[in-house]
Structures are given as C-alpha cells and as structure tokens.
Protein backbone atom coordinates (compact mmCIF):
# COMPACT_ATOMS: atom_id res chain seq x y z
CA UNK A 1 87.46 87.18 86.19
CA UNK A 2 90.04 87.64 88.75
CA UNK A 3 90.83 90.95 87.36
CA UNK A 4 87.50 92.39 89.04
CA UNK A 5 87.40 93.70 92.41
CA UNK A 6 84.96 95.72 92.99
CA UNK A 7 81.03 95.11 93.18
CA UNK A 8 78.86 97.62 91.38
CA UNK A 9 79.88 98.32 88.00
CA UNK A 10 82.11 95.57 87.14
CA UNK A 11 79.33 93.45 87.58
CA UNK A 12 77.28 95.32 84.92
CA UNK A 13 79.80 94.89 82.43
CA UNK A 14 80.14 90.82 83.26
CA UNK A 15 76.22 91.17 83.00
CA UNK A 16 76.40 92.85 79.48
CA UNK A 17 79.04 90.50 78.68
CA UNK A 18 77.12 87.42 79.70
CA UNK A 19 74.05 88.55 77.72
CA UNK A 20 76.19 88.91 74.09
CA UNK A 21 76.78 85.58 74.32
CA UNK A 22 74.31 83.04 72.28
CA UNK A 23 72.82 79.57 73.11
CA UNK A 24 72.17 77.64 76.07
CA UNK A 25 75.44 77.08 76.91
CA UNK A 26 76.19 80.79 77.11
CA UNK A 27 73.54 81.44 78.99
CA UNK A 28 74.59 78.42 81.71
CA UNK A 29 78.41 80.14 81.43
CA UNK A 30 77.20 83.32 81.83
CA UNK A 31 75.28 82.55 85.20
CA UNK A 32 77.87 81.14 86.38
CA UNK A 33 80.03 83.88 85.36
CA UNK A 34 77.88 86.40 87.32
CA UNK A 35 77.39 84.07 90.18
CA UNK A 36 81.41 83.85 90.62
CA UNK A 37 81.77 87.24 90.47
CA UNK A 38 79.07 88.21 93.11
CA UNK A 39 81.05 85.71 95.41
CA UNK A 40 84.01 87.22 94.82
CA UNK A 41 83.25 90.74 95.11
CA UNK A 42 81.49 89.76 98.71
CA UNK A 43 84.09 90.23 101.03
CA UNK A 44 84.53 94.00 100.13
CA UNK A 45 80.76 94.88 100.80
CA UNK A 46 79.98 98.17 102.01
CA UNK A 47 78.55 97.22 104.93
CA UNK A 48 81.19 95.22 106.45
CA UNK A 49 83.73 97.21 108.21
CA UNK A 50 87.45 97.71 107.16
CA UNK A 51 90.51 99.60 107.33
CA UNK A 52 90.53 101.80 104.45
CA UNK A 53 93.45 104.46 105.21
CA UNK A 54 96.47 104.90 107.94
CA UNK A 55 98.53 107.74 108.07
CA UNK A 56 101.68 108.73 110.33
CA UNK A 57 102.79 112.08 110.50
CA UNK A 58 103.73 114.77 112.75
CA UNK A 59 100.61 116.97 113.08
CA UNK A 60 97.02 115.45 113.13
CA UNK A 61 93.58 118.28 112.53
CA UNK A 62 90.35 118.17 112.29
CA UNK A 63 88.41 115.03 112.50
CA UNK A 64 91.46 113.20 113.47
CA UNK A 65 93.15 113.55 109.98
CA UNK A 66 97.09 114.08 109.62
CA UNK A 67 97.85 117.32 108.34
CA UNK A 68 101.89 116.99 108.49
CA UNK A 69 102.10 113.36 106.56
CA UNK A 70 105.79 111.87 107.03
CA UNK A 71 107.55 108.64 107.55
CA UNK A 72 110.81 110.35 109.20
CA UNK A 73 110.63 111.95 113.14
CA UNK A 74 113.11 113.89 115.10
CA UNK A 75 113.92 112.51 118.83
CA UNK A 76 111.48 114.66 120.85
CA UNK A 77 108.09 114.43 118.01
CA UNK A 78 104.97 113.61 118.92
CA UNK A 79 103.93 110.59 116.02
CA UNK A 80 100.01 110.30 114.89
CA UNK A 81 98.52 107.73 113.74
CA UNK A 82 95.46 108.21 112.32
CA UNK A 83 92.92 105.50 110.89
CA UNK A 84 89.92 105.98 108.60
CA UNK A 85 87.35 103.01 108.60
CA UNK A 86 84.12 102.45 106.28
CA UNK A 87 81.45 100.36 107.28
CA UNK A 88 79.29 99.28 109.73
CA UNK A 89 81.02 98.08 112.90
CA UNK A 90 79.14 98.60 116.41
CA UNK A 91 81.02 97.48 119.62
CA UNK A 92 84.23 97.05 117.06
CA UNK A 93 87.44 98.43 118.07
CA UNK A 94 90.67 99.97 116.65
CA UNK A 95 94.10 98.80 118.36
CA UNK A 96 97.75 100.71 117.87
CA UNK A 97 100.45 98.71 118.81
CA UNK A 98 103.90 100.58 118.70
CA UNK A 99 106.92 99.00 118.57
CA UNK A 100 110.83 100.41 118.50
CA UNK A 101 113.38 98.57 116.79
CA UNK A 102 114.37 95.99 119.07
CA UNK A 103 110.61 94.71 118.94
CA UNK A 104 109.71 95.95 122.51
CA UNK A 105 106.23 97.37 123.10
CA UNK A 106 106.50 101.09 123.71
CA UNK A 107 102.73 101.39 123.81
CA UNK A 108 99.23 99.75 123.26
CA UNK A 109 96.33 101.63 123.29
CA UNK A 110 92.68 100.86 121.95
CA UNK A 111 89.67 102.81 121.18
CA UNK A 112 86.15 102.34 119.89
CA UNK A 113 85.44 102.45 116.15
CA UNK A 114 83.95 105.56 115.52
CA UNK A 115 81.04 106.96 113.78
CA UNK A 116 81.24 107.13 109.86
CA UNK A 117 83.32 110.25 108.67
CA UNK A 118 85.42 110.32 111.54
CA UNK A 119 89.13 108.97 111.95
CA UNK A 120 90.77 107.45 114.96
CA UNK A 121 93.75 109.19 116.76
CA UNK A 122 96.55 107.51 118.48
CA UNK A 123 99.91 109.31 119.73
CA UNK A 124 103.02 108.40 120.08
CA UNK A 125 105.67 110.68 122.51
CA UNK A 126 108.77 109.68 124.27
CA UNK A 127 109.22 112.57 127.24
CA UNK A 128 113.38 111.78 126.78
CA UNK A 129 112.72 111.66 123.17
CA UNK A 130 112.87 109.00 120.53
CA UNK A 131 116.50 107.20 120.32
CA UNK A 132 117.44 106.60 116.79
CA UNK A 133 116.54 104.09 114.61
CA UNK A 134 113.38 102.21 112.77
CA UNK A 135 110.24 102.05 115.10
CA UNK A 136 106.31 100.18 113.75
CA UNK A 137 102.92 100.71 114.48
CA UNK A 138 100.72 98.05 114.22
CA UNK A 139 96.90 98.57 113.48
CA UNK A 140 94.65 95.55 114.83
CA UNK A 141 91.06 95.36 114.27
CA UNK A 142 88.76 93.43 116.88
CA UNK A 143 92.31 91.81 117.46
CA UNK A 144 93.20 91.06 114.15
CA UNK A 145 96.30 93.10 112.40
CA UNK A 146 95.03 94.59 109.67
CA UNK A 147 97.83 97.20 108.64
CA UNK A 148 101.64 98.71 109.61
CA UNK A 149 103.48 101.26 109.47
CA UNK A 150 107.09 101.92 109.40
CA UNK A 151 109.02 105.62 110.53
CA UNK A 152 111.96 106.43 111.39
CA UNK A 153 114.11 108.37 114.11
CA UNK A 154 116.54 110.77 112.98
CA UNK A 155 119.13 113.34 114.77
C-alpha cells in the first residue's frame, strides 16, 4: 500500500482487489484497505494547491513558461524562474528568494498565485553582472519553502 500515490485509479484497482477476496475477514481487510488508501492519497487532492513545476533558464515566453531551460548563466544573463501551480489557492502567494554563494540575499520578491494555466515569473539580473560561482533560488509558498534551485555562473 505505500506503493500508491495517486487517488483515482489506484484506488479502483485496491477496490477490485478488495472485492476478490472471500469471507468476512476479507471484507473487514479490504475496508480497511480502501479506507488507508483514501487517507493516504488525501494530501495530493486536486483541489489543494501545490507546486507542481520550477524551471530556470535564460529566456521565459508566453504564459510565463521558460523557453531557454538551463542550469549554467554567463555574468551579465538575465535568470527566470518560472513556477507552475495546480489547485485552488485564493489570496495564496508565490515567494523567490535568491541567494549567491556566500548565502547573502540578492533578492526577494513575491507575487500572487495566479489563475489556473498560468505560471509565475520572477527575474534575476545583476547590472555589473553575475560574479562566478554557485547561486539558489528558493520557492516559498504562503511562507513555506516548497522547492530550489541550483545554477551556476560561468566566464
């Protein structure tokens, strides 16, 4: 049972699963079976809202999606960010914290969760350029960190 992760289907098959089984007993296990697995398979309900994608790259396009996806930046780039949410989350918002390699805060910036089908943009630019090195993003949700991303600097 801790092999399922996902509502919806994998709960048919625990269903069809359940109902092979014979006797009272079975039937007792096989609520219980069901029961665990609805539990389980809460936390990722469509409704709630959740990260589901961040990208870094170099050029971002429509609907805020990166078109240029890399990891690796010359000193004078511009880095996007760009996250993709699902769910419902009114009044929620997205927070990009970037960070170079020594741990200071370059930036912080935070913007309302959009509608569905649209991703959120943040930018990164340094007008003297980048120095260097290894540099994070950090993605908060309502204030919680929910994902990060690593790039790097490169002459």
């Amino acid at each position: 049972m801790a092999h399922i992760t996902q509502g919806g289907a994998p709960l048919t098959v625990v269903a069809a699963l359940a109902c092979a089984c014979s006797g009272s007993q079975g039937s007792r296990a096989a609520g219980e079976t069901a029961d665990s697995a609805a539990m389980g398979s809460s936390a990722g309900s469509p409704s709630e809202l959740h990260v589901s994608n961040v990208m870094i790259g170099r050029q971002i396009g429509p609907r805020n999606r990166i078109t240029e996806p890399t990891f690796e930046f010359a000193p004078q780039d511009t880095v996007y960010l760009s996250v993709a949410t699902q769910g419902s989350g009114e009044g929620a918002t997205l927070t990009a914290a970037w960070r170079s390699q020594s741990g200071e805060i370059l930036q912080k910036s935070s913007e309302p969760v959009p509608p569905a089908g649209e991703n959120t943009e943040f930018q990164l630019s340094q007008p003297k350029g980048f120095k260097p090195g290894t540099y994070k993003v950090i993605v908060f949700l309502d204030n919680d960190s929910v994902e990060t991303r690593v790039f790097a600097v490169k002459k």
